[in-house]
Protein backbone atom coordinates (compact mmCIF):
# COMPACT_ATOMS: atom_id res chain seq x y z
CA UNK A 1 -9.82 -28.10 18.85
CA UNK A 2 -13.34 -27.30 19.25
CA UNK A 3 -14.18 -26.15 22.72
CA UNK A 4 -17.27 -27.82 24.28
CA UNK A 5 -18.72 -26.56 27.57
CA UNK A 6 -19.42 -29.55 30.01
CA UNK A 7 -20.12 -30.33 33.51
CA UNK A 8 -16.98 -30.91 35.97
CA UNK A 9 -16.45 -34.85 35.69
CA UNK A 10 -18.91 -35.38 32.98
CA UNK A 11 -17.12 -36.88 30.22
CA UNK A 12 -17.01 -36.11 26.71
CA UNK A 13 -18.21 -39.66 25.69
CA UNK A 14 -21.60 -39.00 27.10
CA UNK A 15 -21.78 -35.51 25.33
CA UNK A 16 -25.12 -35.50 23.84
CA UNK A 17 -25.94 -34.13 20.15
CA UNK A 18 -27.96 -30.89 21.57
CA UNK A 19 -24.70 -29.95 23.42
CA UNK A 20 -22.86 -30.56 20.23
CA UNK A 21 -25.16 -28.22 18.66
CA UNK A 22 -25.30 -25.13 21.29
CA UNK A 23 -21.38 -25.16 21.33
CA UNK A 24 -21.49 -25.04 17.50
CA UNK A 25 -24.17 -22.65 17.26
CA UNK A 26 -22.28 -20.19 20.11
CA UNK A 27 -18.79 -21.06 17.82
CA UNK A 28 -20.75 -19.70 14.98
CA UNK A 29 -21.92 -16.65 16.22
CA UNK A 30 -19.04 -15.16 17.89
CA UNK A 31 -17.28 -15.43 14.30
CA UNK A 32 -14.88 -18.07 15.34
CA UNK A 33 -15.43 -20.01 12.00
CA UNK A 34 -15.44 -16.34 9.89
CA UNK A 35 -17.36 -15.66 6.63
CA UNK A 36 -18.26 -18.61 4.69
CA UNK A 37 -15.93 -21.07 7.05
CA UNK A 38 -15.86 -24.49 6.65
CA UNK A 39 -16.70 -26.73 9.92
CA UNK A 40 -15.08 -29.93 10.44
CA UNK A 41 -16.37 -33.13 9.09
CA UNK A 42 -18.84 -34.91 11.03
CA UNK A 43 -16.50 -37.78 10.76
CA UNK A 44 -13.36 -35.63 12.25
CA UNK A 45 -15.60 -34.08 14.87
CA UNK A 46 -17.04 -37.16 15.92
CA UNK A 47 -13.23 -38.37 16.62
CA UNK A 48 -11.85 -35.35 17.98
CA UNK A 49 -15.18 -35.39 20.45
CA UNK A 50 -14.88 -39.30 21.03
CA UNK A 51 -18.32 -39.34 20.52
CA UNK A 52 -20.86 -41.30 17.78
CA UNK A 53 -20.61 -40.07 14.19
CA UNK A 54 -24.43 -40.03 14.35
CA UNK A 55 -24.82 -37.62 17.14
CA UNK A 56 -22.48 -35.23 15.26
CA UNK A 57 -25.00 -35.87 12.29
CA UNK A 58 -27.93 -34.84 14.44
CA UNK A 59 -26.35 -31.59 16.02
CA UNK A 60 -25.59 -31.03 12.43
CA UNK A 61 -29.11 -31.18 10.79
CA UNK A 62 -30.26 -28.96 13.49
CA UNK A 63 -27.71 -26.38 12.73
CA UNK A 64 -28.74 -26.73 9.16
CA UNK A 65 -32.82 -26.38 9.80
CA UNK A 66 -32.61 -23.79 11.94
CA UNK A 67 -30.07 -21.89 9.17
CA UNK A 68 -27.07 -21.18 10.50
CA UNK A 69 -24.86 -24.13 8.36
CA UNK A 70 -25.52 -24.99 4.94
CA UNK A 71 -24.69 -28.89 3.65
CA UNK A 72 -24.12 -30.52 1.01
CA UNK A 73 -23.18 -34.17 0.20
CA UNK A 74 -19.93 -35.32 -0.27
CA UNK A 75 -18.79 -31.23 1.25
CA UNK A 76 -18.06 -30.20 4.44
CA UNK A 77 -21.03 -27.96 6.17
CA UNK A 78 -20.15 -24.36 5.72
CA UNK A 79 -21.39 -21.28 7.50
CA UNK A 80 -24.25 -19.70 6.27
CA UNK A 81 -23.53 -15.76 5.17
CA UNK A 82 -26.37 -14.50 6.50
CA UNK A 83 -25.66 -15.80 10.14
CA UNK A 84 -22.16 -14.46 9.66
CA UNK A 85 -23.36 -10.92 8.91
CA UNK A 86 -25.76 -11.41 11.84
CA UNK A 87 -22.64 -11.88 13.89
CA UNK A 88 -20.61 -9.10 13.11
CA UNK A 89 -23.37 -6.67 14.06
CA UNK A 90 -24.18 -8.17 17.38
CA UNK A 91 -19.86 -8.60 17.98
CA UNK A 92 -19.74 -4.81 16.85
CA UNK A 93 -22.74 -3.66 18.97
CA UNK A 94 -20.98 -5.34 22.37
CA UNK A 95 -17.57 -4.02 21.72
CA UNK A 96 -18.96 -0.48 21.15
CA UNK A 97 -20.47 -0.45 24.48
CA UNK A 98 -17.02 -1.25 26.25
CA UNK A 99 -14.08 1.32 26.10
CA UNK A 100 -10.50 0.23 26.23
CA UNK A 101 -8.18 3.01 27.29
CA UNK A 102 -5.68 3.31 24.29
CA UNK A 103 -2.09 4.42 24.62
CA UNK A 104 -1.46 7.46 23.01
CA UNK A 105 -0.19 5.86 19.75
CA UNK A 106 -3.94 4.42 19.47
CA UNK A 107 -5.56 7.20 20.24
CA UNK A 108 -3.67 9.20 17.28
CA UNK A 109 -4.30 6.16 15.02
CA UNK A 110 -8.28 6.32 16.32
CA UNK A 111 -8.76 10.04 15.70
CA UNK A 112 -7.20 9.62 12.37
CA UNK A 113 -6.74 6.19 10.79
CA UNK A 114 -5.97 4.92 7.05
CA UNK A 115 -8.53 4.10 5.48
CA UNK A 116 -8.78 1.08 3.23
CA UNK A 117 -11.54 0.33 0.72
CA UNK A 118 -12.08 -3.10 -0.85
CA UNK A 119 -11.55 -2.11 -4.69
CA UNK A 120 -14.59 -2.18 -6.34
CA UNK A 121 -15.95 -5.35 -8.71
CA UNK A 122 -17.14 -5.38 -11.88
CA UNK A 123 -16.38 -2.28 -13.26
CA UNK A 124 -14.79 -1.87 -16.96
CA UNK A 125 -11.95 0.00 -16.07
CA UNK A 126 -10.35 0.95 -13.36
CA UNK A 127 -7.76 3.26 -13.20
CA UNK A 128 -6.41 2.84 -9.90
CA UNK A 129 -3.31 3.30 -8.95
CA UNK A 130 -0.89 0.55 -7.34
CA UNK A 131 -2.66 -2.45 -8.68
CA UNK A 132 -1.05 -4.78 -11.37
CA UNK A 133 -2.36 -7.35 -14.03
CA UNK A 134 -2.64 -10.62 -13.12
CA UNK A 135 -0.89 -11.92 -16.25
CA UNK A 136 2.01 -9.74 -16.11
CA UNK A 137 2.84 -11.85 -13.44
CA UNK A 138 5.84 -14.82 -14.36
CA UNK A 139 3.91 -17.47 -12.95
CA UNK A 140 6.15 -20.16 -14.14
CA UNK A 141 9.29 -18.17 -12.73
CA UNK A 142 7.56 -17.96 -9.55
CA UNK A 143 6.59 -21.16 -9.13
CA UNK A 144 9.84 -22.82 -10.16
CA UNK A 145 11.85 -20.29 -7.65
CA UNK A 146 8.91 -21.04 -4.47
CA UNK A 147 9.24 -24.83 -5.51
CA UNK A 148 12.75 -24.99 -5.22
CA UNK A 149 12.86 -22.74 -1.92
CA UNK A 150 10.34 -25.18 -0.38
CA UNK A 151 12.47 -28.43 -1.38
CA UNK A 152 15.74 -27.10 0.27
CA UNK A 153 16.11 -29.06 3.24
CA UNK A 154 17.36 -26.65 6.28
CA UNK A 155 19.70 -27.93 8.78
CA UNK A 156 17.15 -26.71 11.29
CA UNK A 157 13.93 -25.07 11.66
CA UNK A 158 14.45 -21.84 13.61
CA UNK A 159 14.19 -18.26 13.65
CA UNK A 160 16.41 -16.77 10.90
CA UNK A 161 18.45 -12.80 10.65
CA UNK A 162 16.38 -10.59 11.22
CA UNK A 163 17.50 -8.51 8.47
CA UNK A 164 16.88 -10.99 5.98
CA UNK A 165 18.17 -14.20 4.37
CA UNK A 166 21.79 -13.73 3.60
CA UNK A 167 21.27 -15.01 0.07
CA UNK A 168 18.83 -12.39 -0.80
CA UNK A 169 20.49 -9.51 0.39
CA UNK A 170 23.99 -10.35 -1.68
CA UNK A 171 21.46 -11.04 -4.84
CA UNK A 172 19.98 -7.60 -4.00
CA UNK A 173 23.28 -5.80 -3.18
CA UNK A 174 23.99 -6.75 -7.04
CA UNK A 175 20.93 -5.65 -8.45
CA UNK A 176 20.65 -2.46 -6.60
CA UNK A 177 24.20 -1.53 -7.96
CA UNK A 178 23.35 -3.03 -11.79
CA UNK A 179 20.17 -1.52 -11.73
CA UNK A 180 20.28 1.59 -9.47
CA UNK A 181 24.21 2.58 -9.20
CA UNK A 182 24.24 2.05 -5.63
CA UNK A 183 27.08 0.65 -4.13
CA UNK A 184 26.51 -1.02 -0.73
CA UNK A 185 27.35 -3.65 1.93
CA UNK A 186 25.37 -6.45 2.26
CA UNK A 187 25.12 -5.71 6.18
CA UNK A 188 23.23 -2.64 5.16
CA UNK A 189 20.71 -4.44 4.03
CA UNK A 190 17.24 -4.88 5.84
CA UNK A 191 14.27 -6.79 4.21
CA UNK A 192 10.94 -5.63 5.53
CA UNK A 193 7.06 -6.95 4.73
CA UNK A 194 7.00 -4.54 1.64
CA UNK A 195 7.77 -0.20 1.94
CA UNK A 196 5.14 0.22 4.61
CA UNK A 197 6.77 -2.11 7.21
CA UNK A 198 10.20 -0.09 6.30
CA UNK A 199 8.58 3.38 6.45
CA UNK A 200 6.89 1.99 9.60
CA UNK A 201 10.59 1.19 11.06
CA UNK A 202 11.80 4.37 10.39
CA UNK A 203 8.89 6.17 11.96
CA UNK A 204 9.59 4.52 15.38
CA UNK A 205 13.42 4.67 15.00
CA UNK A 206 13.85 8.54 14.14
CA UNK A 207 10.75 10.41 15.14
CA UNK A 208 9.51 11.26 18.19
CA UNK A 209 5.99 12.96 19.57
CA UNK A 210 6.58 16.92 18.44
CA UNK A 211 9.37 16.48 16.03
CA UNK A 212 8.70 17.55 12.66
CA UNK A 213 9.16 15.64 9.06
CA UNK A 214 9.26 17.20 5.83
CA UNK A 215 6.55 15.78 3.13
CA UNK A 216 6.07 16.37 -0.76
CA UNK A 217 2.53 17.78 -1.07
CA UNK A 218 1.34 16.50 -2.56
CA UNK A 219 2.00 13.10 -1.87
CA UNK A 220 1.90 9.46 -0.71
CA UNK A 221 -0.21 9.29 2.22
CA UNK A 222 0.61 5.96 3.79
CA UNK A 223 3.80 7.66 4.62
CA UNK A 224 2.63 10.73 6.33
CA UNK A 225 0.41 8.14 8.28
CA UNK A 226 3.34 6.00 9.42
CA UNK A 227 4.99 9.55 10.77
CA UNK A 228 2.21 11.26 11.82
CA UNK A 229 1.25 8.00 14.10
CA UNK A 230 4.41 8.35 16.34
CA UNK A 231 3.02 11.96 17.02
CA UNK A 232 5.98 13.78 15.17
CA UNK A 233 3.96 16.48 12.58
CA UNK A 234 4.20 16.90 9.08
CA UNK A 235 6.21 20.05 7.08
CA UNK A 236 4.73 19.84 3.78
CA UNK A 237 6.81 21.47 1.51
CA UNK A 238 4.83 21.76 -2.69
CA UNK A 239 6.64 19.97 -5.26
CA UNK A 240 6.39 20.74 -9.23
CA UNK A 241 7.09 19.70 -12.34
CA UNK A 242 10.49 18.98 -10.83
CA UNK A 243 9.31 17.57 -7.50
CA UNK A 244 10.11 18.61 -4.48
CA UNK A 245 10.61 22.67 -4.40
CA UNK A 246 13.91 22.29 -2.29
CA UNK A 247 14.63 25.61 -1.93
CA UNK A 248 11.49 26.46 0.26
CA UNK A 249 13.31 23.66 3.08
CA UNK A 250 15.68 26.94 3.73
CA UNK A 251 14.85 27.47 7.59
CA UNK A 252 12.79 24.37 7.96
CA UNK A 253 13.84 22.33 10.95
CA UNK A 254 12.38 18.63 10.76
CA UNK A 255 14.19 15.48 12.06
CA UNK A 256 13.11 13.74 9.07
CA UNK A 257 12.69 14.03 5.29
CA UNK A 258 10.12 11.65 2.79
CA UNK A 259 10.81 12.21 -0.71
CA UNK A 260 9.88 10.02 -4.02
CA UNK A 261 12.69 11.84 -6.20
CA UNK A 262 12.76 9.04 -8.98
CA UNK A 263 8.89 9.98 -9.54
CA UNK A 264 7.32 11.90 -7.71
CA UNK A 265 3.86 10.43 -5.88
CA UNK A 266 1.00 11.25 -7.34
CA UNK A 267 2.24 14.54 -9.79
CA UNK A 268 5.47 12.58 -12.01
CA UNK A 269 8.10 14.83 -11.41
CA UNK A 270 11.80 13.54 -11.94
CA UNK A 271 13.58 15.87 -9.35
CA UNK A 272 17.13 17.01 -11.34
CA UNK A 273 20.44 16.88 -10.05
CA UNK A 274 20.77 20.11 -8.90
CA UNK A 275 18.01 19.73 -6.42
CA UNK A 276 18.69 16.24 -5.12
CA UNK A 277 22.05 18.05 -3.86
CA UNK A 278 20.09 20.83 -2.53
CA UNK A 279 18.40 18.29 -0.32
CA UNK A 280 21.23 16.54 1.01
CA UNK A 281 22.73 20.00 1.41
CA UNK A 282 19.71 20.69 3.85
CA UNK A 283 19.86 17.41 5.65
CA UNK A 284 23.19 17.95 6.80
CA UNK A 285 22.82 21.05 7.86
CA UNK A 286 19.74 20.10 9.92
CA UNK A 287 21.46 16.76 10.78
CA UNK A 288 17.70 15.06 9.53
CA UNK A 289 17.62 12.03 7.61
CA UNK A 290 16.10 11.24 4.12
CA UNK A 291 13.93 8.24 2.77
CA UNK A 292 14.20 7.68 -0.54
CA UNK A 293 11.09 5.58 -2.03
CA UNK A 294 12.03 4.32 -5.11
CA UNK A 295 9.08 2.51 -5.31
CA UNK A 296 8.51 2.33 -9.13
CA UNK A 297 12.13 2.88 -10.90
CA UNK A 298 11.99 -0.17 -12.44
CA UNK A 299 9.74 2.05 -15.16
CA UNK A 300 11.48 4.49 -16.99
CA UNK A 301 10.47 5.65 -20.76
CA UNK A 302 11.19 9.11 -21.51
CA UNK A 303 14.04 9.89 -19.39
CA UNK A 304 17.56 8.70 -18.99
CA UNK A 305 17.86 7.27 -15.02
CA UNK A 306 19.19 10.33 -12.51
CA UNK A 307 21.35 8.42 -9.80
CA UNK A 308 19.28 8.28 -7.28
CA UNK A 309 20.16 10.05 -3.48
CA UNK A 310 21.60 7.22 -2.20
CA UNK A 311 24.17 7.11 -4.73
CA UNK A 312 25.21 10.88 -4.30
CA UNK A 313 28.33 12.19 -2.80
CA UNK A 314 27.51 13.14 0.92
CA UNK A 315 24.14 10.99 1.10
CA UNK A 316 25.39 9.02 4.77
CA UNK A 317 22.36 9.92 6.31
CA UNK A 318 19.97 8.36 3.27
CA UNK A 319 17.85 5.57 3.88
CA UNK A 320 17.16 3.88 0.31
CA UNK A 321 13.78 2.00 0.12
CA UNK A 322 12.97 -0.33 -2.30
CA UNK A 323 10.27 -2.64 -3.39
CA UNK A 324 9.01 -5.91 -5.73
CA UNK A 325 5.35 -4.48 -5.12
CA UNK A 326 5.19 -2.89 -8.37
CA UNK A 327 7.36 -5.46 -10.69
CA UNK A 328 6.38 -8.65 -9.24
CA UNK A 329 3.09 -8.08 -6.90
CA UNK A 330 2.06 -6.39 -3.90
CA UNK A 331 0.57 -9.36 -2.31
CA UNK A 332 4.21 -10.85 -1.84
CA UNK A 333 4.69 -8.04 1.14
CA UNK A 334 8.31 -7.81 0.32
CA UNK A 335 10.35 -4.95 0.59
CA UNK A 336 14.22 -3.50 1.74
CA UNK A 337 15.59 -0.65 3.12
CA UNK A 338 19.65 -0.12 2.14
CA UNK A 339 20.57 2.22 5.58
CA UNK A 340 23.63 3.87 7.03
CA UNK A 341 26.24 1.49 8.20
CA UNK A 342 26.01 3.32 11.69
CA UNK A 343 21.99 2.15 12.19
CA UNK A 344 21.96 -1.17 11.00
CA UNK A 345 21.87 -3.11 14.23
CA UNK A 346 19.13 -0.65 15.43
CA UNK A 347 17.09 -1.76 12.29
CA UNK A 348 17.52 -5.22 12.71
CA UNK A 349 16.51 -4.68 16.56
CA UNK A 350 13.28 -2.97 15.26
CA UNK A 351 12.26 -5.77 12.74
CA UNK A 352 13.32 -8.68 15.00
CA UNK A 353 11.11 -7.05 17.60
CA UNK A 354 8.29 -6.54 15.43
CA UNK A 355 8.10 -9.67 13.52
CA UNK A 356 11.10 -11.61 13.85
CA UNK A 357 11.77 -11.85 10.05
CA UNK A 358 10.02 -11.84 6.67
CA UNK A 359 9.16 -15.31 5.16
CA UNK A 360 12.26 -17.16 4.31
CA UNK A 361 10.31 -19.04 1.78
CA UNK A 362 9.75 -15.78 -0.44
CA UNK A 363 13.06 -14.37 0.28
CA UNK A 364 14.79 -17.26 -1.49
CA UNK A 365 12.30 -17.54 -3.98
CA UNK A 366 13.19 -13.99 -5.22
CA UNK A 367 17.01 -14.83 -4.47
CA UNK A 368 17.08 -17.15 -6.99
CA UNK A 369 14.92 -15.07 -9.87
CA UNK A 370 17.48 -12.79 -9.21
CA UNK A 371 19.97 -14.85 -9.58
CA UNK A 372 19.05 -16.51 -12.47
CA UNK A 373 18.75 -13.50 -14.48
CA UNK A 374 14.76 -14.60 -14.44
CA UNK A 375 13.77 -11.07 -12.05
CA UNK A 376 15.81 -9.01 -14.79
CA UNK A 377 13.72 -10.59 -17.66
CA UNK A 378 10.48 -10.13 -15.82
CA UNK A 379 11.11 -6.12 -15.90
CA UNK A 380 12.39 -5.53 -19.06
CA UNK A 381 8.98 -7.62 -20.37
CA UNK A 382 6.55 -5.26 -17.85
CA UNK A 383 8.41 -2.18 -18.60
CA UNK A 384 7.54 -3.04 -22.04
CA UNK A 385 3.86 -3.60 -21.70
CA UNK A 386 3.26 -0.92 -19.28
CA UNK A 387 5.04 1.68 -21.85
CA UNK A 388 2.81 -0.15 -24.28
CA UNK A 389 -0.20 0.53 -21.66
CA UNK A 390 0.67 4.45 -20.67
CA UNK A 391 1.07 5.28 -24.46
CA UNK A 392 -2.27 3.73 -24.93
CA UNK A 393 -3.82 6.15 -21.96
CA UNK A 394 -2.33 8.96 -23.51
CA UNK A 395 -3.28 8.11 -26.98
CA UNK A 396 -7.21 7.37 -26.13
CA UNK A 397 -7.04 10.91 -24.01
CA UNK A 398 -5.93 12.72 -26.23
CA UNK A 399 -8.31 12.05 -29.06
CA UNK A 400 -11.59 11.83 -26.34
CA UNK A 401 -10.71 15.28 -24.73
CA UNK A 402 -8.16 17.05 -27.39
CA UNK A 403 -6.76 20.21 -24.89
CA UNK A 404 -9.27 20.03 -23.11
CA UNK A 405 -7.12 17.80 -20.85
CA UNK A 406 -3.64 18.25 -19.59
CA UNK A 407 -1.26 15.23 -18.63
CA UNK A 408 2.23 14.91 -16.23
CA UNK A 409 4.19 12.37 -15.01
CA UNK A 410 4.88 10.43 -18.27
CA UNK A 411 8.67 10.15 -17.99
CA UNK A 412 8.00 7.36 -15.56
CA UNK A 413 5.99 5.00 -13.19
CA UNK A 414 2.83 3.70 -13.81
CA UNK A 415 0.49 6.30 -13.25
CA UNK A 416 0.01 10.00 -15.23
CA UNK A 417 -2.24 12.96 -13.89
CA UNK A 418 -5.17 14.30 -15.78
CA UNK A 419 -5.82 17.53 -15.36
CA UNK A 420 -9.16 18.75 -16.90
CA UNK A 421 -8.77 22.38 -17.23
CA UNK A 422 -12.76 23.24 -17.83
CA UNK A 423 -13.58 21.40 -15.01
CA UNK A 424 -14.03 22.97 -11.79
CA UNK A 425 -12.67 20.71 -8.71
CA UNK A 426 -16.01 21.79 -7.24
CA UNK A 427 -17.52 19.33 -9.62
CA UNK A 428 -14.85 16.44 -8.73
CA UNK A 429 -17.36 14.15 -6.51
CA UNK A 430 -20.07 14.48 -9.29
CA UNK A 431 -17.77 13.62 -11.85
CA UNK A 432 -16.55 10.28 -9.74
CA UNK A 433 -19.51 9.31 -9.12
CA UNK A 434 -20.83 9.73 -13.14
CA UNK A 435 -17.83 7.60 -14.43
CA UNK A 436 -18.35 4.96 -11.51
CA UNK A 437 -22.36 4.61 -12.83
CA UNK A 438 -20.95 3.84 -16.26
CA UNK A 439 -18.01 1.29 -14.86
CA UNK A 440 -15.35 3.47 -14.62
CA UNK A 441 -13.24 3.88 -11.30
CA UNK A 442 -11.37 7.10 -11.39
CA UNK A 443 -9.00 9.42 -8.37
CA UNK A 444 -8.81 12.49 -7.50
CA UNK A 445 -4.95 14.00 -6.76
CA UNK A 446 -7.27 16.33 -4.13
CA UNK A 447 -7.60 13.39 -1.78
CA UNK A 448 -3.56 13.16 -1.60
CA UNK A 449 -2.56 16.62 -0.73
CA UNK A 450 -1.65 17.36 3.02
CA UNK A 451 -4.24 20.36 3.84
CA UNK A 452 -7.14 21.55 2.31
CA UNK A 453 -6.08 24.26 0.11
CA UNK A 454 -8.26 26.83 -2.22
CA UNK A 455 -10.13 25.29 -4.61
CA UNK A 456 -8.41 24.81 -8.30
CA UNK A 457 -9.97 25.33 -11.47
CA UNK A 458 -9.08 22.15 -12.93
CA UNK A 459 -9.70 18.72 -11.36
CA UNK A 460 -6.74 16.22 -11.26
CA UNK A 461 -7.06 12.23 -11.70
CA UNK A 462 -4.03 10.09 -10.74
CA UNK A 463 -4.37 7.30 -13.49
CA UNK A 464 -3.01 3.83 -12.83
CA UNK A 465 -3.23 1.84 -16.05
CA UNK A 466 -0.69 -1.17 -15.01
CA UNK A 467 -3.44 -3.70 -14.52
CA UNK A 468 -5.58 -2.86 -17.30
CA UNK A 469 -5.15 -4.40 -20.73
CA UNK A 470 -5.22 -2.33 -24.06
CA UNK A 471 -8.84 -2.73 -25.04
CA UNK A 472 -10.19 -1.74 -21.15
CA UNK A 473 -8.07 1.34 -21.29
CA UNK A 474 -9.39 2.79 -24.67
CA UNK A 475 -12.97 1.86 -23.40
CA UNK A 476 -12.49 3.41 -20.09
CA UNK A 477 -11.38 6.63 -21.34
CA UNK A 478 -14.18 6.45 -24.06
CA UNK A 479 -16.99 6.40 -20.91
CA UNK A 480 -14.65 8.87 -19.09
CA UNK A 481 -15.32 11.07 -21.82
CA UNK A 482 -19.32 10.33 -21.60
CA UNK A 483 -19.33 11.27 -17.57
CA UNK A 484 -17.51 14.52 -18.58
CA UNK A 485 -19.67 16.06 -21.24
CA UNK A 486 -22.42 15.10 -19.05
CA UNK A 487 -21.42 17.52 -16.49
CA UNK A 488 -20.45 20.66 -19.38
């Protein structure tokens, strides 16, 4: 409803058009109608206002001379950018001059906060990490399964379990074991908005301000910021070629333990057998939990699968984490955590608190792909492009830099590390920037590890290459090579 100011007992009917026009004009400028937004019709104004269509018309054409709307026939008037812009500043400049005390969560989130980045446009290739192709994407699947969801007619409209749609968690309990060897219940099953609501969930559930967690460093970050924001402060342990060095947690007391043991975020690492007991060894001796991200499993190429923790002897006090953001998309925001039988009704406490449940819509869209067998299909095809992709990356490396670079992390995922041994990592930011002025988006692995540590000889680039096709990937790494004998 659009919100006019008028005088008490003046009624709306004798609303003039330069009334019309202020209200619009204020509407405008305190954002309500965002970037480009569309207004309403004059038409649908005029009705909702119970006023002439032509004094709607006039407020209109003096929005539009005066530049704040722009018009065209047939359309609906749309805000102008440049007023938009115009409003952000003067919103930002009156918000800066009032302070809000912050509880002490905020004020740990204010003093150091995520940062996101809107990926950059236009460039030929770029190798960051986490992003798929749009045409790997089953959009027919999809459609059919979100169709089908939508067409179900409910008994009722209502708030549904908070751990998720029943269906979806049996369809998942039977993937996780086909797929992953994990044998489960279906009540230890909780479906979250993607890995970050879950890792967010078990922040708040087992960590406290002071308590300690154990992190791979390097590693992902969005984790350590979900921990770190309760207050609790981060252990990070290195990890290797193997991933996590688990004999260093000897003597470490932490309430909490983040590990990617499938492969290792950002250096590849498969951690063996023999470790991943070592760690649950630890954890039960410090009565600490673990979180297993398996976040990109679904991907393996050189390597036969290691059962992961969950599916160990002795793992009670694992909390599995899985996720469709890197088969399906990230955009869906859907996610599960498999936890121990003794937590579940704390879980589904935390979620129904937070957001009551993820979108039932989804959920059974994804129940059925699974299902079907249609899910399955999906990642066998993507496994096979991305292998198809990765070999590609290696291939074009290896014949633009010879030894002059080193690469990890192949066994799995869809990302390697580049490590270019003649390359100081005191020239990382002018290499960046060189490969971003000839279209090339490239990442350091600095920029992921915990502290700041003594400079290395070589600088590392984690490599996505899952949303690139075959021909951007050979071209990238053809510039890539350009920036670097630049610097030599």
């Amino acid at each position: 409803m659009i919100q006019m100011k008028t005088n008490p007992g003046r009624s709306a009917r004798r609303m003039g058009a330069r009334q019309i026009y202020e209200a619009l004009r204020d509407q405008i400028m305190s954002l309500v109608y965002g970037a480009d937004g569309l207004l309403p019709s004059s038409r649908a104004l005029a009705g909702e206002l119970g006023v002439a269509r032509s004094t709607v018309t006039i407020a209109y054409e003096q929005l539009a001379a005066e530049g704040f709307i722009e018009t065209r026939h047939g359309a609906r008037p749309r805000v102008a950018r440049a007023v938009v812009a115009r409003g952000r500043t003067r919103a930002a400049s009156r918000s800066s001059a009032r302070k809000v005390r912050l509880s002490a969560f905020g004020e740990r989130l204010r003093q150091d906060p995520p940062r996101w980045t809107e990926p950059p446009r236009g460039l030929i290739a770029n190798f960051r990490y986490g992003e798929l192709s749009p045409s790997d994407f089953p959009v027919l699947a999809w459609k059919k399964a979100v169709t089908a969801a939508m067409a179900r007619k409910p008994d009722r409209l209502a708030y549904d379990d908070p751990c998720g749609a029943l269906r979806l968690r049996t369809a998942l309990q039977a993937y996780l074991w086909r797929s992953r060897t994990i044998r489960c219940d279906v009540d230890q099953i909780v479906v979250a908005n993607g890995s970050q609501q879950g890792l967010d969930i078990c922040a708040r559930l087992l960590l406290d301000a002071g308590d300690r967690f154990v992190m791979e460093d390097p590693g992902y970050l969005m984790a350590r910021y979900a921990f770190s924001a309760t207050g609790a402060v981060a252990v990070p342990i290195p990890v290797d070629a193997d991933g996590l060095q688990t004999e260093r947690l000897d003597g470490v007391e932490a309430r909490l333990a983040y590990v990617t043991p499938s492969h290792q975020y950002p250096l590849g690492g498969v951690m063996p057998i023999g470790r991943r007991h070592q760690l649950l060894a630890w954890a039960r001796k410090a009565d600490a939990c673990v979180i297993e991200d398996d976040y990109d499993s679904e991907y393996r190429y050189d390597t036969r699968p290691i059962p992961p923790l969950h599916a160990l002897e002795g793992s009670d006090n694992v909390i599995y984490l899985g996720t469709v953001s890197k088969t399906l998309s990230p955009t869906l925001r859907i996610g599960y955590l498999v936890v121990p039988t003794g937590l579940r009704s704390l879980f589904a406490a935390a979620k129904q608190i937070m957001d009551r449940h993820t979108s039932l819509a989804e959920q059974h869209a994804l129940a059925a792909m699974l299902e079907s067998g249609a899910y399955d299909s999906h990642v066998r095809r993507v496994r096979r492009r991305n292998a198809e992709r990765q070999q590609a990356l290696l291939n074009a490396l290896r014949r633009r830099f010879g030894d002059r670079v080193r690469i990890e992390g192949t066994a799995a995922g869809l990302h390697v590390v580049a490590w270019f041994d003649g390359l100081p990592q005191a020239r990382e930011d002018a290499l960046i920037e060189a490969a971003r002025a000839k279209g090339v988006g490239v990442y350091p692995v600095s920029a992921l590890f915990a502290a700041p540590r003594r400079p290395r000889k070589a600088i590392g680039l984690v490599m996505g290459y899952s949303a690139l096709e075959i021909a951007q990937i050979e071209r990238g790494c053809k510039l890539l090579a350009q920036a670097v004998d630049e610097l030599d």
